[in-house]
Protein backbone atom coordinates (compact mmCIF):
# COMPACT_ATOMS: atom_id res chain seq x y z
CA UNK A 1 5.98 7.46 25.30
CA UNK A 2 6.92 4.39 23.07
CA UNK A 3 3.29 2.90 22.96
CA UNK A 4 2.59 6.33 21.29
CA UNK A 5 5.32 6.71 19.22
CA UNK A 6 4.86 3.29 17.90
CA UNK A 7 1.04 4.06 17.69
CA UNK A 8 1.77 7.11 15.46
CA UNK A 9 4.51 5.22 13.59
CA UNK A 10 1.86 2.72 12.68
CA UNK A 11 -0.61 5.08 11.53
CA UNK A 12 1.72 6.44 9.25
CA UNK A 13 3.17 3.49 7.73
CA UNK A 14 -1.00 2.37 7.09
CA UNK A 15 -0.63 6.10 5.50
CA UNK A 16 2.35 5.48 3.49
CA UNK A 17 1.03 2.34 2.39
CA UNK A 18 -2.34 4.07 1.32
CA UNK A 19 -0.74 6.78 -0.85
CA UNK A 20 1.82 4.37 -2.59
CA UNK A 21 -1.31 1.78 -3.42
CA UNK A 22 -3.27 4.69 -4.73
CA UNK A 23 -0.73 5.64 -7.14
CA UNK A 24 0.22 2.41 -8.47
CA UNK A 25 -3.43 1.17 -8.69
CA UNK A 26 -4.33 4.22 -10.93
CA UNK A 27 -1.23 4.50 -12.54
CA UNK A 28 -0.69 8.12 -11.52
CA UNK A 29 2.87 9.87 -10.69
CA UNK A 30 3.55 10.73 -7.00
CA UNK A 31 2.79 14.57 -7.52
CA UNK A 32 -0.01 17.65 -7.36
CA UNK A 33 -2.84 15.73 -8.98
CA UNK A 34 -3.48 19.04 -10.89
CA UNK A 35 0.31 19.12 -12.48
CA UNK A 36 -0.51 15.58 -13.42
CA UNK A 37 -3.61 16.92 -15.23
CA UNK A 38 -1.87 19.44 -16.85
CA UNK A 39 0.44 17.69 -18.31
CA UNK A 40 -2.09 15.00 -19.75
CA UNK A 41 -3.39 18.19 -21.20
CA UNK A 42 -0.08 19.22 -23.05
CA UNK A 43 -0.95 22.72 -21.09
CA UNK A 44 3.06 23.54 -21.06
CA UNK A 45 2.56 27.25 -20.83
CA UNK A 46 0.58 26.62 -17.35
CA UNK A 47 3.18 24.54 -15.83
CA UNK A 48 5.78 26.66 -17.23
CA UNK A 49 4.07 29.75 -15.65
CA UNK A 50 6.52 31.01 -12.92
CA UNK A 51 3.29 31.77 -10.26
CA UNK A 52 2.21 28.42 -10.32
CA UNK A 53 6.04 26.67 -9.44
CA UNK A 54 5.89 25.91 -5.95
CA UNK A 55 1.88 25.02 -6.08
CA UNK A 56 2.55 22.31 -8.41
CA UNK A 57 5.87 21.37 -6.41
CA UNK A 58 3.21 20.76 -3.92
CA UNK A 59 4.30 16.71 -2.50
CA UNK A 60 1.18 14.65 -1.58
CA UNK A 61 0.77 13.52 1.82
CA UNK A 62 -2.87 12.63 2.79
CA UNK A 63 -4.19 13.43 -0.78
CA UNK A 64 -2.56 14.00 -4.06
CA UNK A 65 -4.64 17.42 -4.30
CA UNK A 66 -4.02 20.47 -1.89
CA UNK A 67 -7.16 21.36 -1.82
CA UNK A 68 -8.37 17.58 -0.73
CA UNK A 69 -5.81 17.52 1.84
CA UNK A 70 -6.95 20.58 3.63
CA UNK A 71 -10.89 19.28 3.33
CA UNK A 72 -9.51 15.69 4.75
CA UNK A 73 -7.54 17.70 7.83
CA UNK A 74 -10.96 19.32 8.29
CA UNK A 75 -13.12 16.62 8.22
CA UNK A 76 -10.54 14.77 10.00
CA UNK A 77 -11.00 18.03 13.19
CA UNK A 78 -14.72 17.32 13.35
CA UNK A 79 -15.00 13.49 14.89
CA UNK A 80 -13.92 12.63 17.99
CA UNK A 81 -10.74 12.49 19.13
CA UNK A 82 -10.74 8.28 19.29
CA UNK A 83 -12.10 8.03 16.27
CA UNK A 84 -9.00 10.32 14.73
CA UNK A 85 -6.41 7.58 14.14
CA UNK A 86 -8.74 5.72 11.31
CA UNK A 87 -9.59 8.99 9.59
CA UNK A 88 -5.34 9.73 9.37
CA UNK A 89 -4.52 6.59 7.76
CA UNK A 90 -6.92 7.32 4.70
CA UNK A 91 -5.79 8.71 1.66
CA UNK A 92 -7.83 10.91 -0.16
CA UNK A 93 -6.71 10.90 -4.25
CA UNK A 94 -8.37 12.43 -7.08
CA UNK A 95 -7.99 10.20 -9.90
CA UNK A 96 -8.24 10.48 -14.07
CA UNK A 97 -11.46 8.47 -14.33
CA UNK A 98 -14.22 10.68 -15.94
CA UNK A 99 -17.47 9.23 -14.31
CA UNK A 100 -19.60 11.35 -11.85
CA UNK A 101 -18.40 9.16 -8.98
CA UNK A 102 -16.03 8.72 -5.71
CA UNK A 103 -15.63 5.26 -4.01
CA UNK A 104 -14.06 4.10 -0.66
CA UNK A 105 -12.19 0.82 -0.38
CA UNK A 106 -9.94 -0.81 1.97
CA UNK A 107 -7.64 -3.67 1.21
CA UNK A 108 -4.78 -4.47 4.21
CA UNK A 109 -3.46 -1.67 5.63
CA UNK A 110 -4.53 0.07 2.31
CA UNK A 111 -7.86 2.85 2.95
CA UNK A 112 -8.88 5.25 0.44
CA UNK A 113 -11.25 7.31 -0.63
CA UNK A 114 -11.19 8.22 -4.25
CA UNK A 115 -12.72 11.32 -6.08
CA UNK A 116 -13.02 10.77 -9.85
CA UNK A 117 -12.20 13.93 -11.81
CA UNK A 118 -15.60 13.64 -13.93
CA UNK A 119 -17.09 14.36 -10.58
CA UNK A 120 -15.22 17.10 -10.18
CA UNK A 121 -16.55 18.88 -13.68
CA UNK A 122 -19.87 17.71 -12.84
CA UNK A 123 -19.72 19.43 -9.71
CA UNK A 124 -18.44 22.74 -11.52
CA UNK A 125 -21.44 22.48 -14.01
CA UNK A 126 -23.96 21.95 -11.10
CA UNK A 127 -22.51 25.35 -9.25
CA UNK A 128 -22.88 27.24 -12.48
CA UNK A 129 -26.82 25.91 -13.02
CA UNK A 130 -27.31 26.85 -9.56
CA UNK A 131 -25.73 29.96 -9.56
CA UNK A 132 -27.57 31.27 -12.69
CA UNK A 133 -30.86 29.60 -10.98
CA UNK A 134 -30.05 31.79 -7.71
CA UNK A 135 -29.71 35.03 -10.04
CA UNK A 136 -32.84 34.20 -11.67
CA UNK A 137 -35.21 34.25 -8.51
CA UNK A 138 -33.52 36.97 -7.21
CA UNK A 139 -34.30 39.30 -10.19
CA UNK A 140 -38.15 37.67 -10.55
CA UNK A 141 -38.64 38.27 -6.72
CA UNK A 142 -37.28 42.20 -7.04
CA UNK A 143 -39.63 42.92 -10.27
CA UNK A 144 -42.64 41.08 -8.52
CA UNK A 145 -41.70 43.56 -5.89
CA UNK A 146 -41.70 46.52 -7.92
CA UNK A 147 -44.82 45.43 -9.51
CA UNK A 148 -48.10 47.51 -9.23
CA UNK A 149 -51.37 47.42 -10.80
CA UNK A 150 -50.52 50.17 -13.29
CA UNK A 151 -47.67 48.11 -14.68
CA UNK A 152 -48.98 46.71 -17.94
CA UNK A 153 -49.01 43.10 -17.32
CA UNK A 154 -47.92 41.87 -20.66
CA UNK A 155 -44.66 43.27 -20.39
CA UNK A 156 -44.15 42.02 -16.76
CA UNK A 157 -45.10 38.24 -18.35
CA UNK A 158 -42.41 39.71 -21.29
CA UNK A 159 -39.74 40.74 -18.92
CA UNK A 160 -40.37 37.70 -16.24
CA UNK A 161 -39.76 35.14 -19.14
CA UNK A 162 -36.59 36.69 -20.12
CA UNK A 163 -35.49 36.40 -16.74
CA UNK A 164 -36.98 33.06 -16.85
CA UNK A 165 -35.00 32.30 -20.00
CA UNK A 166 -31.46 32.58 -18.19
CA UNK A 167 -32.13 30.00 -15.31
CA UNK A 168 -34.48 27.90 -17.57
CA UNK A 169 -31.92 27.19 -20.81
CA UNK A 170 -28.38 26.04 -18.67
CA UNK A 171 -30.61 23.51 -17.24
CA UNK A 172 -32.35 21.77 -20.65
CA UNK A 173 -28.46 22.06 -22.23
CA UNK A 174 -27.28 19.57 -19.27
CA UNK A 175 -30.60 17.78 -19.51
CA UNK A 176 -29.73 17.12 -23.23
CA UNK A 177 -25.96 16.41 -22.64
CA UNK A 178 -26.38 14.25 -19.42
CA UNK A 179 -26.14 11.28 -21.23
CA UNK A 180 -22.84 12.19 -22.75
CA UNK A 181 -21.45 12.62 -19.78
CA UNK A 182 -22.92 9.27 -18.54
CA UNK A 183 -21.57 7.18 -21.92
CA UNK A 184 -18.07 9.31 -21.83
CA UNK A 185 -17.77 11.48 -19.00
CA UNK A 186 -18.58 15.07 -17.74
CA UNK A 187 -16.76 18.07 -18.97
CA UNK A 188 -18.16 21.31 -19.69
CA UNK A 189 -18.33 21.86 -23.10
CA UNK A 190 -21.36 24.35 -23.38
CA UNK A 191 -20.50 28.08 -23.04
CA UNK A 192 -23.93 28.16 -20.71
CA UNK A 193 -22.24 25.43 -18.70
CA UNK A 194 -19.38 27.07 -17.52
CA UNK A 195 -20.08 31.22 -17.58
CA UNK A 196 -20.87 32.29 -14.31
CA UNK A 197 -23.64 35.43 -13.64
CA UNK A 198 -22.14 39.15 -12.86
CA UNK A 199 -23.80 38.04 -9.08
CA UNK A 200 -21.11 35.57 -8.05
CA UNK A 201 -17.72 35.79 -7.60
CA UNK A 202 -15.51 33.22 -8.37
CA UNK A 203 -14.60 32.12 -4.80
CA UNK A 204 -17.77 31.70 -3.50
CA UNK A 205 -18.05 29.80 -6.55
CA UNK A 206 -15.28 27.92 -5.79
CA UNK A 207 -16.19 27.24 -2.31
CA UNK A 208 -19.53 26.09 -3.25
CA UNK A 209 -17.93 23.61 -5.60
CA UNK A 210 -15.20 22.83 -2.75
CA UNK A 211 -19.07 22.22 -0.24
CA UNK A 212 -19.76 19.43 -2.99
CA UNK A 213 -16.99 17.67 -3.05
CA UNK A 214 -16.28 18.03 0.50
CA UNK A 215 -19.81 16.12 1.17
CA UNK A 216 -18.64 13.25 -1.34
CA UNK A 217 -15.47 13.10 0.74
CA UNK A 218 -17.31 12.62 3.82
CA UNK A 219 -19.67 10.34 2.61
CA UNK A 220 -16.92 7.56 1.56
CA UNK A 221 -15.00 8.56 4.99
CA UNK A 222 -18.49 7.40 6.64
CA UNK A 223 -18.32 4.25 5.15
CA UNK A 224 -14.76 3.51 6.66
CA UNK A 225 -15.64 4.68 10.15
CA UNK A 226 -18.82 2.95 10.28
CA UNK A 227 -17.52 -0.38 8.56
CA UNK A 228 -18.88 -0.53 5.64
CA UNK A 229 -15.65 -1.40 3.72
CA UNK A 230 -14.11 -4.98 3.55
CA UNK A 231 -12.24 -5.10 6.90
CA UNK A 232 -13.39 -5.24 10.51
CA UNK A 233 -12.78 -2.04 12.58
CA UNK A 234 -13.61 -2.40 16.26
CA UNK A 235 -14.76 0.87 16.87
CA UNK A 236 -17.11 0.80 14.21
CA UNK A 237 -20.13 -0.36 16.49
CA UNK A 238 -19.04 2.24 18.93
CA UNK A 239 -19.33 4.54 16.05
CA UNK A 240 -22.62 3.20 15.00
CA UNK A 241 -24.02 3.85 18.11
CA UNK A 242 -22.94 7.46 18.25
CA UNK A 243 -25.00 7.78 15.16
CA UNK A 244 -28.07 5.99 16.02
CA UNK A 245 -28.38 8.23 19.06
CA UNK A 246 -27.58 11.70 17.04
CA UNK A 247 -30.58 10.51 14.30
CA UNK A 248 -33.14 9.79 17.09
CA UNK A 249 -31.51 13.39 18.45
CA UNK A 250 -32.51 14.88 15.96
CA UNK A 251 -35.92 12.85 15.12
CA UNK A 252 -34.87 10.98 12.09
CA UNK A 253 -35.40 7.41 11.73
CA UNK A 254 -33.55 5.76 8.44
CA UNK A 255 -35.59 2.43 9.15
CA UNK A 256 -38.74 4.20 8.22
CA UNK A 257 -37.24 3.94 4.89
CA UNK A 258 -38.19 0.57 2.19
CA UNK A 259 -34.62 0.66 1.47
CA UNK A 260 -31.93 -2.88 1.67
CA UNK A 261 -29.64 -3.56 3.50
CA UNK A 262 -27.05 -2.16 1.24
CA UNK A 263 -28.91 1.18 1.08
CA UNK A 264 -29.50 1.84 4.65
CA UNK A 265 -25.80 1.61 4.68
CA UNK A 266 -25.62 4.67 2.44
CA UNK A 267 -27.88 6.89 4.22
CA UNK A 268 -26.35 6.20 7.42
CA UNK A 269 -22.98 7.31 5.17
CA UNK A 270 -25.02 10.43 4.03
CA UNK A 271 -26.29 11.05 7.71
CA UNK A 272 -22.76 10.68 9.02
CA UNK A 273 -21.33 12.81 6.44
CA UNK A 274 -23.85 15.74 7.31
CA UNK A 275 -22.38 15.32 11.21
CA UNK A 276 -19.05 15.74 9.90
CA UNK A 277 -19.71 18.80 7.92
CA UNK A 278 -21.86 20.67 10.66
CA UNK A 279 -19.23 19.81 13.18
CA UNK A 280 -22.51 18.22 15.09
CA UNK A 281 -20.23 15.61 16.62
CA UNK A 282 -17.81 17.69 18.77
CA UNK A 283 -19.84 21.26 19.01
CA UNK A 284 -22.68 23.38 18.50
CA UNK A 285 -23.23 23.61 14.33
CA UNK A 286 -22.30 26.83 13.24
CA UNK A 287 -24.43 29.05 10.61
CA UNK A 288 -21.62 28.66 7.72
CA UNK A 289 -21.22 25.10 8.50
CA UNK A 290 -24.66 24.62 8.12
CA UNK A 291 -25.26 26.37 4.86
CA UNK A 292 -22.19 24.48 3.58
CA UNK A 293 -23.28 21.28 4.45
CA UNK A 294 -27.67 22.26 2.61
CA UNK A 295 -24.89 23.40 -0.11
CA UNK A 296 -22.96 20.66 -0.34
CA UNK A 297 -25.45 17.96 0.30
CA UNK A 298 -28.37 18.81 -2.05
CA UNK A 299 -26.41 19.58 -4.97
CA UNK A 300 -24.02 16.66 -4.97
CA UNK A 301 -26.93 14.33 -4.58
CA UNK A 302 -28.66 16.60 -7.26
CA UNK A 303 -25.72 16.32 -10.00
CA UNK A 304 -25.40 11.78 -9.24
CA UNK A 305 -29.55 11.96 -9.51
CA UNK A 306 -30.03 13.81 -12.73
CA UNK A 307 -26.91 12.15 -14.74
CA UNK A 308 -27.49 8.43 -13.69
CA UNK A 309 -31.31 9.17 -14.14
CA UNK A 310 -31.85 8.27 -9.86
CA UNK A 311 -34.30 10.29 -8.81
CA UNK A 312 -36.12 7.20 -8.42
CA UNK A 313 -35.56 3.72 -8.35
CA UNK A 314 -36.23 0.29 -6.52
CA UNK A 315 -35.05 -1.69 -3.26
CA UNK A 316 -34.55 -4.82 -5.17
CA UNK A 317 -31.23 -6.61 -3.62
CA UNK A 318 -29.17 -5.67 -6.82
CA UNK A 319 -29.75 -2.01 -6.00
CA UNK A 320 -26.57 -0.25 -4.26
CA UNK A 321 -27.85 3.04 -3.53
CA UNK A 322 -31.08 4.49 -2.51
CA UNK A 323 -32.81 7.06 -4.94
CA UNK A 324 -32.84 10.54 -4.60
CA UNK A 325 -36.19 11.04 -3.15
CA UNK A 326 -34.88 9.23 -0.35
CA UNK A 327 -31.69 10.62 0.37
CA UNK A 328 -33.15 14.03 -0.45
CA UNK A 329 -35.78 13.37 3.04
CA UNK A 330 -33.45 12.09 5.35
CA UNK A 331 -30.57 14.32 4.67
CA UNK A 332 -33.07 17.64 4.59
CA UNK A 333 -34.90 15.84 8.07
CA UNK A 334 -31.18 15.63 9.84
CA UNK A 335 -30.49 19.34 8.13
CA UNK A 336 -33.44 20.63 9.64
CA UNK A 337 -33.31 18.99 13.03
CA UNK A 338 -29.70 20.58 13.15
CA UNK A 339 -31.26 24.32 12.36
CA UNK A 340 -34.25 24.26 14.50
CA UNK A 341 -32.47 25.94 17.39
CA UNK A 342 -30.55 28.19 15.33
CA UNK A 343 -31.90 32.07 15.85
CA UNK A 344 -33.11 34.36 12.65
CA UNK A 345 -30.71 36.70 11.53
CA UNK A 346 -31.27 40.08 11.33
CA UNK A 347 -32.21 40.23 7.93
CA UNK A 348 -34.69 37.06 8.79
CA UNK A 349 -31.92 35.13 7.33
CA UNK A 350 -31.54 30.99 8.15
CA UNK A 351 -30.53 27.87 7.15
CA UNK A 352 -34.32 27.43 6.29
CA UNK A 353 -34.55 29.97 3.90
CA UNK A 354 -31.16 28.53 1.90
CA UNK A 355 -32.84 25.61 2.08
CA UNK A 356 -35.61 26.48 0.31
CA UNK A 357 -33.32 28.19 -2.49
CA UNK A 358 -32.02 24.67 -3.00
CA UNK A 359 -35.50 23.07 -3.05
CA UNK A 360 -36.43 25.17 -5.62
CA UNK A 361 -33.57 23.94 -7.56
CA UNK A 362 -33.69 20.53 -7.11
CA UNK A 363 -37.64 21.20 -8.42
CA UNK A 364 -36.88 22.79 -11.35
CA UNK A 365 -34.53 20.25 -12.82
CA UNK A 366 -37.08 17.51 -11.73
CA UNK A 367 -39.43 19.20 -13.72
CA UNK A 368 -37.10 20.00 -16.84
CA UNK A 369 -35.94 16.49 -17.13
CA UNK A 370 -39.55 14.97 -16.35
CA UNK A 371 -40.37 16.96 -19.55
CA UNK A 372 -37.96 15.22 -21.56
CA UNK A 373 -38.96 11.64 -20.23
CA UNK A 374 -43.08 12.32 -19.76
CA UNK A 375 -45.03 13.30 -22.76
CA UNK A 376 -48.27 14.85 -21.47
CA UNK A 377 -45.78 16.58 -18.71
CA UNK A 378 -46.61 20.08 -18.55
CA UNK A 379 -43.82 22.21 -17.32
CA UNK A 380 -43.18 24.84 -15.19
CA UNK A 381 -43.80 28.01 -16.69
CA UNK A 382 -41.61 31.22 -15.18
CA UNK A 383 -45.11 32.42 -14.12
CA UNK A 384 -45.33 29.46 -12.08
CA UNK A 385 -42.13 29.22 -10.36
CA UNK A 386 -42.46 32.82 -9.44
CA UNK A 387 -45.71 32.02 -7.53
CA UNK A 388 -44.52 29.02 -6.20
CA UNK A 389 -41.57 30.84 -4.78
CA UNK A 390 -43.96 33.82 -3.23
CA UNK A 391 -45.70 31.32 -1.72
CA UNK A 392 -42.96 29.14 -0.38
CA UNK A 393 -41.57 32.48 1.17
CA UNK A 394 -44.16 33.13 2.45
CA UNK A 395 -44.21 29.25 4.71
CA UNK A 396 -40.90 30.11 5.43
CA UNK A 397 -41.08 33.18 6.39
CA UNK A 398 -43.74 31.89 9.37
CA UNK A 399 -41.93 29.11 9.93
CA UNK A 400 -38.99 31.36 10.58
CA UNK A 401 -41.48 33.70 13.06
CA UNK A 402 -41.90 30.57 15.08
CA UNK A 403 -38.50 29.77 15.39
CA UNK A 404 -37.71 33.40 16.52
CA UNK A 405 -40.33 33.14 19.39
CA UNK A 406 -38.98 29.66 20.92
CA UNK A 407 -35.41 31.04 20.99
């Protein structure tokens, strides 16, 4: 009984340690990261506001953010149980800095994992493109539907391109302003940047914002447990093991990759991270946890790709992280080995078909920002996507049929 109360004394001294570091390092008060915001905001008449009193009275423990606390208790649930002490000693603080970023380090008895706030509003913007893109295809697939032969066609071009119009223009605005953000960080100044459709409600908006950062958090909490940081943890190569056997589990090999040394390290962070957020690593991936993790995954390497310009890049030694392209296969390789056992739903829903709604996403702001960088690029016209999206139904759709028949 002492051996374990010193144990858990220790962790939370390397805790305590953790938060204060944090703090001082960033020069940030000892409080609800969001009533520190405020106040940098002069926004007296929120933190005035009686319903908000005891959320901003809120006193940091594992994060200085509520919401990051309850994602690191979660995250913290789905590794092993030996592997839990680590994960409690980290601190998890949002920070000031306006870059689309998060970092882990270590120093001591010091581990953190920091979440700028820039990625934060970048994360916001990306859920709103997304969101309108979602509306979009759902409207062009339920006119395509309706469509018959005695429809004249020229107002079914008309009417697609106005549908067209609100998924296409939210994505050239951020195209344009992506380099703002890069040069002095990401807030969401255009009106198209931050409305959402009459389709979503704000907290599945919030919870698909909440998916991005949560795969962010994960990421840098991969990097501590597998030893990536500036320390030695012993049970890293346990951990590392774990890993290597879940990837050839589920068929995906990261050395198949022309990637450094430094880069492998990220997608074995990235692998990791999708492990975490399925719950892979202590039970059976659920459907939401799934779907959370495609969510959370794809669009947070999605907003880092389009406003650093990383969709692709080298494997020269100075190069930290691997480009999108790559990331983008292994992560949807592990995704999909994950879902290949999972049945069809009823209404032939699966973590496929989501899959492919992200895909398509990911596609079109390829294309919109190839346009801006390519001169002879010819771009995706509504018209297009709309076949391209009957058609990659349609592959789903079978490969969905034989999933159904092996389960």
């Amino acid at each position: 009984m002492q051996a374990l109360a010193e144990s858990v004394e220790g962790e939370m001294i390397n805790l305590e340690q953790s938060r204060k570091t944090f703090h001082e390092v960033r020069n940030l008060p000892l409080q609800n990261f969001w009533k520190t915001l405020f106040q940098a905001q002069g926004r007296a008449d929120v933190l005035s506001d009686p319903r908000y009193r005891e959320y901003f009275a809120w006193v940091p423990n594992r994060s200085n953010c509520p919401e990051l606390e309850e994602l690191m208790r979660g995250l913290t649930e789905s590794i092993p149980e030996e592997w839990r002490a680590r994960g409690r000693n980290l601190f998890a603080g949002r920070s000031l800095r306006v870059q689309a970023n998060a970092e882990a380090w270590k120093s001591g008895e010091v581990g953190v994992i920091e979440l700028y706030y820039g990625f934060t509003s970048a994360s916001m913007i990306y859920m709103v493109l997304y969101s309108k893109y979602f509306e979009m295809i759902s409207t062009l697939g339920s006119v395509m539907l309706d469509y018959t032969e005695d429809d004249d066609a020229e107002i079914i071009l008309m009417l697609l391109q106005e549908i067209g119009n609100e998924g296409f223009e939210p994505i050239l605005i951020a195209n344009k302003e992506r380099r703002t953000w890069r040069a002095e960080g990401v807030f969401p100044a255009h009106q198209l940047l931050r409305e959402l459709p009459a389709s979503r409600d704000e907290d599945s908006y919030h919870e698909g914002v909440r998916s991005i950062e949560e795969f962010a958090l994960a990421h840098e909490y991969a990097h501590h447990l597998l030893g990536h940081t500036n320390d030695e943890y012993p049970r890293s190569h346990y951990i590392n093991g774990r890993l290597d056997r879940e990837l050839v589990e589920l068929g995906v090999e990261l050395t198949a990759y022309d990637v450094n040394a430094m880069q492998r390290d990220e997608l074995r962070a990235d692998a990791l991270a999708l492990l975490m957020m399925s719950g892979k690593l202590v039970m059976t991936p659920t459907r939401p946890n799934l779907y959370r993790a495609m969510n959370g995954a794809i669009l947070g390497l999605t907003v880092l790709a389009h406003i650093y310009d990383a969709w692709v890049s080298s494997n020269e030694p100075k190069e930290t992280h691997p480009d999108f392209l790559t990331r983008y296969d292994a992560a949807t390789k592990l995704l999909k080995g994950m879902s290949k056992d999972m049945p069809v739903g009823p209404h032939e829903d699966h973590p496929l078909d989501f899959m492919s709604h992200l895909s398509g996403f990911v596609t079109l702001i390829i294309d919109r920002w190839l346009g801006s960088e390519v001169t002879d690029h010819e771009e995706i016209s509504v018209l297009g996507l709309t076949s391209w999206l009957i058609e990659r139904r349609a592959e789903v759709l079978e490969e969905l049929k034989g999933l159904r028949a092996s389960t």
